[in-house]
N, C-alpha and C. Protein backbone atom coordinates (compact mmCIF):
# COMPACT_ATOMS: atom_id res chain seq x y z
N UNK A 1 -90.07 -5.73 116.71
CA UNK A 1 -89.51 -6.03 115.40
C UNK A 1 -89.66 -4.80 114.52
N UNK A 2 -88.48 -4.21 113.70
CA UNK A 2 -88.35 -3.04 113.02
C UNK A 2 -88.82 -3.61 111.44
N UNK A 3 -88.61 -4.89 111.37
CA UNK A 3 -88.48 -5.42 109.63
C UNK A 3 -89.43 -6.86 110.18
N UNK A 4 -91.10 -6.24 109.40
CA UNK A 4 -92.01 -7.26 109.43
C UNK A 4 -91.58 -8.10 108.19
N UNK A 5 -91.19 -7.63 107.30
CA UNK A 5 -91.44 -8.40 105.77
C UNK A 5 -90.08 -7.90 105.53
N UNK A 6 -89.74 -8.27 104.25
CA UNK A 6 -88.67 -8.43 103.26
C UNK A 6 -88.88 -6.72 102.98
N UNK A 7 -89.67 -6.41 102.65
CA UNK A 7 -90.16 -4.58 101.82
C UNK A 7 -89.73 -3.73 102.69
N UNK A 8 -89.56 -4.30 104.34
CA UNK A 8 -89.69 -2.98 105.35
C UNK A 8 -87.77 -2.75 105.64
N UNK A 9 -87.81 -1.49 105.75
CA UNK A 9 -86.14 -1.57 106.37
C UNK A 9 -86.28 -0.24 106.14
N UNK A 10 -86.40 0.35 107.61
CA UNK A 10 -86.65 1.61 108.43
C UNK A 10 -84.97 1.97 108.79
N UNK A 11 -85.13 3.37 108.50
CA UNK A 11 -83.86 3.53 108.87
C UNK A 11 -83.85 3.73 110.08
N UNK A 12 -82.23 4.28 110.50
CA UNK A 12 -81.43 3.84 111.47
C UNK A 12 -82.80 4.60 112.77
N UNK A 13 -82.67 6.29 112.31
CA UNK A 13 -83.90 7.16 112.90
C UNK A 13 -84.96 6.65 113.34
N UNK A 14 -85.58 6.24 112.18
CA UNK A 14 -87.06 5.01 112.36
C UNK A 14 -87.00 4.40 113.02
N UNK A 15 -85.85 3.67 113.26
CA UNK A 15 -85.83 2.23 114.02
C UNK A 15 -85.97 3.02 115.73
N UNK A 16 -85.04 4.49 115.79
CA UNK A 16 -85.26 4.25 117.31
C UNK A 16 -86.56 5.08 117.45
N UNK A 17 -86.75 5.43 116.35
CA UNK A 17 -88.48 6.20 117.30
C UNK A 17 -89.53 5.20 117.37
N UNK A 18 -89.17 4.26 116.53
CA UNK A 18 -90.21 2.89 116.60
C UNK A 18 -90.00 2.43 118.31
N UNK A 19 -88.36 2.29 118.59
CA UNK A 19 -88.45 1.90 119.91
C UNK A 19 -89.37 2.69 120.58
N UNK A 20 -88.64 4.33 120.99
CA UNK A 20 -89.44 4.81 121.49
C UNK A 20 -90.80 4.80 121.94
N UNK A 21 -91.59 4.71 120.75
CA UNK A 21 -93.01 4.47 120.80
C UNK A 21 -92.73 3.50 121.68
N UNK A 22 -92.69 1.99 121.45
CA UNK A 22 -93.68 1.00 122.06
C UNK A 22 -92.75 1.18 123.52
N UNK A 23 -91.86 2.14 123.87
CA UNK A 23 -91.26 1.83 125.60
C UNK A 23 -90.83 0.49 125.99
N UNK A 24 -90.09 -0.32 125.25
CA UNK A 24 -89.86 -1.62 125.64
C UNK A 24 -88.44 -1.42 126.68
N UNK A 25 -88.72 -3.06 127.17
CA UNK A 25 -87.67 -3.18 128.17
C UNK A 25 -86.03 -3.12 127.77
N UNK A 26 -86.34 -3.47 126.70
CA UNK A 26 -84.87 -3.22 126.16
C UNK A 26 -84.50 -3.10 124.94
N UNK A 27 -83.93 -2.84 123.81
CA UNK A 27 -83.64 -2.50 122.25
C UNK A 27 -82.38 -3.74 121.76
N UNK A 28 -82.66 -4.85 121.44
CA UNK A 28 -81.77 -4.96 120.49
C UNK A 28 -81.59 -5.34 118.87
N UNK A 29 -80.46 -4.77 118.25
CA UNK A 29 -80.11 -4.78 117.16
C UNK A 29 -79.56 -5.98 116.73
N UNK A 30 -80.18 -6.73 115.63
CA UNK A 30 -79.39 -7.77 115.56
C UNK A 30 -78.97 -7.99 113.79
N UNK A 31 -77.94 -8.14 114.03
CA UNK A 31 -77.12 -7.86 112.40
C UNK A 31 -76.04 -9.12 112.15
N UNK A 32 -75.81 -9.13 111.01
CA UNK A 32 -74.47 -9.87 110.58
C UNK A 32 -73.31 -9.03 109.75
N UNK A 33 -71.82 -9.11 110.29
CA UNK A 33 -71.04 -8.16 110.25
C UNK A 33 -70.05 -8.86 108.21
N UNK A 34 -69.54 -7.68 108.33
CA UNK A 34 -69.06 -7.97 107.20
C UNK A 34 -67.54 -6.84 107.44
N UNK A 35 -66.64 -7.50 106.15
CA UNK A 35 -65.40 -7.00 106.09
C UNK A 35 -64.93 -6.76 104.46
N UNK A 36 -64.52 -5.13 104.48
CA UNK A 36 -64.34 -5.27 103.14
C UNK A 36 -62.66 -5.77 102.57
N UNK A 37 -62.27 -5.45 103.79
CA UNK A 37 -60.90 -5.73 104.04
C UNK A 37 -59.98 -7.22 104.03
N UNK A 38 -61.14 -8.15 104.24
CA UNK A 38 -60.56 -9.93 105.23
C UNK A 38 -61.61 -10.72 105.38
N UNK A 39 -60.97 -11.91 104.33
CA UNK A 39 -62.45 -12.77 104.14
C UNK A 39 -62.39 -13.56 105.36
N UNK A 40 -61.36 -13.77 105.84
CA UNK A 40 -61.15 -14.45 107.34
C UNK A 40 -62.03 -13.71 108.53
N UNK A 41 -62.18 -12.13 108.43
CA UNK A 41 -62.71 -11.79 109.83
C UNK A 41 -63.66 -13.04 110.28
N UNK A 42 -63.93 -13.18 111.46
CA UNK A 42 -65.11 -14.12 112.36
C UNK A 42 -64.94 -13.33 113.46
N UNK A 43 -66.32 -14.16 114.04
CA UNK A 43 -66.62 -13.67 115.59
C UNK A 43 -68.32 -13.21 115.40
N UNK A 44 -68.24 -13.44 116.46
CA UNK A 44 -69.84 -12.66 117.30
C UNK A 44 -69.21 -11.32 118.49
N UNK A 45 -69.75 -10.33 118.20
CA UNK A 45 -69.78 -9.49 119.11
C UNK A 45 -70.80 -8.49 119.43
N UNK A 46 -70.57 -7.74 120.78
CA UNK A 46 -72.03 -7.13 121.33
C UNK A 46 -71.65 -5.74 121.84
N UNK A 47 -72.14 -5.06 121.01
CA UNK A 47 -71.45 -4.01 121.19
C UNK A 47 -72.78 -3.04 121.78
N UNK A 48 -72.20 -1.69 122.89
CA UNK A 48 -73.11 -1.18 123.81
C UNK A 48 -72.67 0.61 123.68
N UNK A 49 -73.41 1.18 123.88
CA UNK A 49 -73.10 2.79 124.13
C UNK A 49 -73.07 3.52 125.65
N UNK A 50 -74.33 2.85 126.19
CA UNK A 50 -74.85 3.46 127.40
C UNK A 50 -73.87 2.35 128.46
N UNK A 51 -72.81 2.95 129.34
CA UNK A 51 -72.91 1.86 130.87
C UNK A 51 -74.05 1.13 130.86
N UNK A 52 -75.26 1.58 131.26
CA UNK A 52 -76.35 0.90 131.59
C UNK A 52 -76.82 -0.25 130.97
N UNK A 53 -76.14 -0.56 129.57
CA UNK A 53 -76.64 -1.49 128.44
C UNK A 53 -75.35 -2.82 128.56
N UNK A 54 -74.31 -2.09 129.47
CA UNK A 54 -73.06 -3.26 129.17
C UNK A 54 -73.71 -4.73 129.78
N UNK A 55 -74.66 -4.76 130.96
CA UNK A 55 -74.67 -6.44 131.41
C UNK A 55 -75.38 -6.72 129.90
N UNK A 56 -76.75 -6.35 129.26
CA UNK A 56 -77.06 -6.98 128.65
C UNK A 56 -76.33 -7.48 127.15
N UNK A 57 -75.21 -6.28 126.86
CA UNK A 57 -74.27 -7.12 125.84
C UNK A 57 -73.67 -7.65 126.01
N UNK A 58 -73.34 -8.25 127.78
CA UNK A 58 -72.57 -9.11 128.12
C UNK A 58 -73.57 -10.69 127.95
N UNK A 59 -74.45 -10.30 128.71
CA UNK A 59 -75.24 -11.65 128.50
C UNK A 59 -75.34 -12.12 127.21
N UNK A 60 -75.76 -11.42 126.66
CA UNK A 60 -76.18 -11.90 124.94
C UNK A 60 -74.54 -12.58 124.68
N UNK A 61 -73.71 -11.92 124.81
CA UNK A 61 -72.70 -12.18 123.97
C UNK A 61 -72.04 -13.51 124.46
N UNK A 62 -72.08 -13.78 125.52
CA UNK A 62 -71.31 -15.00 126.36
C UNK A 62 -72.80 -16.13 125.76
N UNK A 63 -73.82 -15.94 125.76
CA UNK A 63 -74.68 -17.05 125.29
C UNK A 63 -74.34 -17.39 124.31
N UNK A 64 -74.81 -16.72 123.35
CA UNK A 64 -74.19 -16.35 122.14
C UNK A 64 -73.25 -17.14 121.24
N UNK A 65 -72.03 -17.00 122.26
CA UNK A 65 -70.87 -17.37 122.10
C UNK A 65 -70.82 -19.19 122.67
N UNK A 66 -71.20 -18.41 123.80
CA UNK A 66 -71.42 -20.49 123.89
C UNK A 66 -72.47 -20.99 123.02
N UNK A 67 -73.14 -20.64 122.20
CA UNK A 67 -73.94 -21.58 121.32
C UNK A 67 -73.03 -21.71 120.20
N UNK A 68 -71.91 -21.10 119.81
CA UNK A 68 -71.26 -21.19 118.52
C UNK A 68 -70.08 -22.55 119.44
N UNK A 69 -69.70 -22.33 120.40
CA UNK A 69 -68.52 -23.14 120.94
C UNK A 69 -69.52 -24.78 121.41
N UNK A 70 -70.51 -24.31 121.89
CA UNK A 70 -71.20 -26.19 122.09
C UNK A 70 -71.68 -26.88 120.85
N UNK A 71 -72.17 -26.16 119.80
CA UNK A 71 -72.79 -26.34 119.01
C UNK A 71 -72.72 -26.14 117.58
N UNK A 72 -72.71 -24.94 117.14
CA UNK A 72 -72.22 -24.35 116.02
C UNK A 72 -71.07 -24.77 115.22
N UNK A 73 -69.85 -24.71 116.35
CA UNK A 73 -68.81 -25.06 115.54
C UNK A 73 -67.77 -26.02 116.60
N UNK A 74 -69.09 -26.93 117.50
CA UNK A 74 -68.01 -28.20 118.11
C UNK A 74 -67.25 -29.14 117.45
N UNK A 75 -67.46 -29.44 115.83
CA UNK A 75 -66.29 -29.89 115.59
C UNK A 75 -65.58 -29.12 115.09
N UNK A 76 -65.39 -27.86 115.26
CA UNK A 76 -64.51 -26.85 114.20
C UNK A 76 -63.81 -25.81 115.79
N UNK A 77 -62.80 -26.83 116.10
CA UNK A 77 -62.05 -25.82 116.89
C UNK A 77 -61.34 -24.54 116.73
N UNK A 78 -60.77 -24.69 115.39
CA UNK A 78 -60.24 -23.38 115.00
C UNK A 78 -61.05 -22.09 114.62
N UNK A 79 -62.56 -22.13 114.43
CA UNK A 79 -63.61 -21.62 114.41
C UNK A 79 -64.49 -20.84 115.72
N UNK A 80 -63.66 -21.91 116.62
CA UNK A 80 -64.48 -21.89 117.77
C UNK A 80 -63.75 -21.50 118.81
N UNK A 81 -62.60 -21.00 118.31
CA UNK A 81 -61.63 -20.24 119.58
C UNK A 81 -61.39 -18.78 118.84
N UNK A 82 -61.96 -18.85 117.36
CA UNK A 82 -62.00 -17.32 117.16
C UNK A 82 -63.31 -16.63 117.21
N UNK A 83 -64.27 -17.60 117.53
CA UNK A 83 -66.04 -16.70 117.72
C UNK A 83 -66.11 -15.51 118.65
N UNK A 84 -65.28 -15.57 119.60
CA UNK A 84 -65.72 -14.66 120.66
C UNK A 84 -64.96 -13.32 120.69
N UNK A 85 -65.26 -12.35 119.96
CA UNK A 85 -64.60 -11.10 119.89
C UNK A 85 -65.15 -9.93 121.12
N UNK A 86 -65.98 -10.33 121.70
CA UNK A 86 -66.07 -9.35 122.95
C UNK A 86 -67.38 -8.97 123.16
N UNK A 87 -67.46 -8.18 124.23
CA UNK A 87 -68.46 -7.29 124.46
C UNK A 87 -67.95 -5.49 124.42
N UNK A 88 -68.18 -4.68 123.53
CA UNK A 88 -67.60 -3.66 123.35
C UNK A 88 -68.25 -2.35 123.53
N UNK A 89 -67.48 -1.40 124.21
CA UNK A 89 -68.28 -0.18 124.04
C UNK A 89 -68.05 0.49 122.19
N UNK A 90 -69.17 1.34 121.93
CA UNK A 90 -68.96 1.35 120.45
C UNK A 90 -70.31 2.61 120.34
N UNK A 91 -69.89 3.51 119.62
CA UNK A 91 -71.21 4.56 119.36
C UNK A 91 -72.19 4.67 118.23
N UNK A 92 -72.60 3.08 117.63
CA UNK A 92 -73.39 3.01 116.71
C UNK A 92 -74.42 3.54 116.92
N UNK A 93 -75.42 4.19 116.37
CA UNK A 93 -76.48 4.83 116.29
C UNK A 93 -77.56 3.53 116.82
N UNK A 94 -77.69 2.52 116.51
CA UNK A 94 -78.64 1.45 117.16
C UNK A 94 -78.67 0.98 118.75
N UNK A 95 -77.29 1.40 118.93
CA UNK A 95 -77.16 1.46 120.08
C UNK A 95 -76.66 2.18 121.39
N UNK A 96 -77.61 3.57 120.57
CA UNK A 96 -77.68 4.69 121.32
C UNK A 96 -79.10 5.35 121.79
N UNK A 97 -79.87 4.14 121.58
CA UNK A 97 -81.11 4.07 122.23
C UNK A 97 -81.01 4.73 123.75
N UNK A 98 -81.51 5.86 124.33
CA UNK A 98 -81.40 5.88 125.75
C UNK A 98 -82.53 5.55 126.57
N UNK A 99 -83.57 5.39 126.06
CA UNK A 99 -85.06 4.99 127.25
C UNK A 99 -84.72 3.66 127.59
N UNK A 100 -84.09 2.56 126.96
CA UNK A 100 -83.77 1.62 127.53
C UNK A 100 -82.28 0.88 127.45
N UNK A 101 -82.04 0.15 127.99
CA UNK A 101 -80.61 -0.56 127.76
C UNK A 101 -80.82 -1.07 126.10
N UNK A 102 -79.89 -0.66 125.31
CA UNK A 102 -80.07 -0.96 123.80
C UNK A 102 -78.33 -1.62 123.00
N UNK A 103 -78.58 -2.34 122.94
CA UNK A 103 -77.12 -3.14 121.96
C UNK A 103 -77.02 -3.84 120.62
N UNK A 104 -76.45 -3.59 119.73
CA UNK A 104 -76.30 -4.26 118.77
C UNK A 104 -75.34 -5.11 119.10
N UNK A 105 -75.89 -6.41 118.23
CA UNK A 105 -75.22 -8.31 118.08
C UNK A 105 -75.09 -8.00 116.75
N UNK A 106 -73.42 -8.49 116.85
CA UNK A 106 -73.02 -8.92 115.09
C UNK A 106 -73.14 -10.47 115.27
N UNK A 107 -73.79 -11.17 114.56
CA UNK A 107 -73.71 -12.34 114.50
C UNK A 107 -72.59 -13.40 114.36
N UNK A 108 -72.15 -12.75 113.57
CA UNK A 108 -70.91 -13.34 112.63
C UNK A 108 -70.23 -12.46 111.24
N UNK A 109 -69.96 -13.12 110.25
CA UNK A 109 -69.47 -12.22 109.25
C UNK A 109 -69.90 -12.97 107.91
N UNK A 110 -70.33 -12.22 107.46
CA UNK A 110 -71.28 -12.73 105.92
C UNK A 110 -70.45 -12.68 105.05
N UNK A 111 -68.56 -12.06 105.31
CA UNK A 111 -68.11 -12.41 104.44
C UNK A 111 -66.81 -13.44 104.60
N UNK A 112 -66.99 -14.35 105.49
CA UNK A 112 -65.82 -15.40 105.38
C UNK A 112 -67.29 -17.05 105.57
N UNK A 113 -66.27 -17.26 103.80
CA UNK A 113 -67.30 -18.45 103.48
C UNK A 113 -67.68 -19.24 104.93
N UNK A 114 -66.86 -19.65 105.43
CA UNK A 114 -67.10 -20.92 106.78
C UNK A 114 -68.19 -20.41 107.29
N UNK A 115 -67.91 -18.88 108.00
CA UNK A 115 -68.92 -18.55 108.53
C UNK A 115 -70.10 -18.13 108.62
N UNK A 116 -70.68 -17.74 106.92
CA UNK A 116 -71.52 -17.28 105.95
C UNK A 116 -72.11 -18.72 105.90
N UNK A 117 -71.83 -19.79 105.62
CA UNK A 117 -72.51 -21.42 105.54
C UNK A 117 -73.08 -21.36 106.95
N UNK A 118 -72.14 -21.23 108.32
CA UNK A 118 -73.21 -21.29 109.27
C UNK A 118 -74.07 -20.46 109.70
N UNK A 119 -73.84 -19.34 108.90
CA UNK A 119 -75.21 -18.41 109.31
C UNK A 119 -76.44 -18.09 108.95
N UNK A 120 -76.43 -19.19 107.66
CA UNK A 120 -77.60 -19.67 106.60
C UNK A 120 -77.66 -20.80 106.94
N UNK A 121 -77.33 -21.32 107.77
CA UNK A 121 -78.01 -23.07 107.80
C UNK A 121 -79.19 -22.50 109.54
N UNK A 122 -80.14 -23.32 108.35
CA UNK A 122 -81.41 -23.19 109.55
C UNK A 122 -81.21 -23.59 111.11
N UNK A 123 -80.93 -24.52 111.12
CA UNK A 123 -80.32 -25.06 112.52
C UNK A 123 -79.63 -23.74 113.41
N UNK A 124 -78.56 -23.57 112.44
CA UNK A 124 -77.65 -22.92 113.10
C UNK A 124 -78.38 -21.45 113.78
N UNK A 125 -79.32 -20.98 112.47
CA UNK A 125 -80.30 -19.48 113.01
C UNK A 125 -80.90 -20.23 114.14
N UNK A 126 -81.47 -20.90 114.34
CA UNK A 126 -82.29 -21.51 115.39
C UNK A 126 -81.55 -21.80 116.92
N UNK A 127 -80.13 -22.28 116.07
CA UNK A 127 -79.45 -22.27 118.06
C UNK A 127 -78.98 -20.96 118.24
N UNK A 128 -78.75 -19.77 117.14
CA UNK A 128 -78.50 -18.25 117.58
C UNK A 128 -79.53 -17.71 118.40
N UNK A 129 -80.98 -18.03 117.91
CA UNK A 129 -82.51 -17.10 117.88
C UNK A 129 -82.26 -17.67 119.58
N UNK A 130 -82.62 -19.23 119.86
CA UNK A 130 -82.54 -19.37 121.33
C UNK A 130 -81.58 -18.78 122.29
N UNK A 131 -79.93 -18.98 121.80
CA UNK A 131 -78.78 -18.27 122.66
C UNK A 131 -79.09 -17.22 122.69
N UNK A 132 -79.87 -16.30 121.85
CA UNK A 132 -79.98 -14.95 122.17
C UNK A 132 -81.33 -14.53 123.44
N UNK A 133 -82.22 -15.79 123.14
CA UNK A 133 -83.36 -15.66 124.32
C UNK A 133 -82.76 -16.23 125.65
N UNK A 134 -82.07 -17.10 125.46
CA UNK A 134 -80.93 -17.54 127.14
C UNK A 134 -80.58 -16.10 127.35
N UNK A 135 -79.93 -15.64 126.28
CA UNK A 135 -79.16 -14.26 127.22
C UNK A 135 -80.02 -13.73 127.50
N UNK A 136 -81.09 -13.01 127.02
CA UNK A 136 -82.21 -11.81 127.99
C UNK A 136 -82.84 -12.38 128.85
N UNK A 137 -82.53 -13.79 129.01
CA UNK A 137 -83.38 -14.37 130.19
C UNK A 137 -82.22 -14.11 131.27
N UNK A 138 -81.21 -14.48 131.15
CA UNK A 138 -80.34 -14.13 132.40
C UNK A 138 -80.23 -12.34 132.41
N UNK A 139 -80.23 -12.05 131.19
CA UNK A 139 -80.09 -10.31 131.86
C UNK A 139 -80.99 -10.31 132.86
N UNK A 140 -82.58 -10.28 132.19
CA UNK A 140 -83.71 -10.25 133.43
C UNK A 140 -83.66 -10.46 134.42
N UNK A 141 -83.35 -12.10 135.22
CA UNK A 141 -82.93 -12.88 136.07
C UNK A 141 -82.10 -11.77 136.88
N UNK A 142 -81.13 -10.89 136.45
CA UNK A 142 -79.53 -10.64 136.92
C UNK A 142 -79.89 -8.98 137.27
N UNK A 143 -80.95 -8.21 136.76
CA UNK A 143 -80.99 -6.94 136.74
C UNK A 143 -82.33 -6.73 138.08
């Protein structure tokens, strides 16, 4: 964890020499996306730098994604056929970690109301926090 408390928020640098230090099995970034452009944008996506990092933004992202489609937004079909925006290659600095497979997760988008309500309702953090531990359990499992 890069942000113990509310006070801490290490930059982008910080964050990977923090990885560095502790040598973990894997780095991920986990964020909620925004649009300055479209209050409509949605989706979850998992975006990767290294080949080596693509299964695990695949895993995350297909869990992920099925927790928004079983759960999140099972009665909201129109919600729930636009959650899944991909697994992407992408050269964000968070996820250009190289000692280990490293990816940033956009959660969703903090700026289209629908999806801003489910990303503040407790429940809903709670079936993300698990879909995201399903996925590194199958990365593990799979690598």
């Amino acid at each position: 964890m890069t942000r113990s408390s509310s006070s801490t928020n290490p930059s982008l640098d910080e964050r990977a020499a923090l990885c560095r230090a502790k040598n973990p099995d894997v780095f991920v970034a986990i964020h909620c996306d925004a649009s300055e452009t479209s209050s409509s944008a949605s989706g979850t996506t998992a975006y990767y730098y290294k080949s080596y990092s693509y299964p695990l933004a695949y895993y995350l992202n297909t869990s992920i994604v099925s927790a928004y489609k079983s759960s999140i937004y099972a009665s909201n079909k129109t919600m729930a056929n636009k959650v899944d925006k991909g697994t992407k290659f992408k050269g964000f600095k968070v996820a250009r970690v190289e000692e280990c497979p490293s990816v940033l997760i956009e959660y969703g988008f903090v700026t289209n109301v629908t999806e801003c309500k489910a990303l503040t309702n407790d429940s809903n953090q709670n079936a993300l926090a698990q879909a995201t531990v399903d996925g590194l359990v199958k990365y593990f499992k799979n690598s």
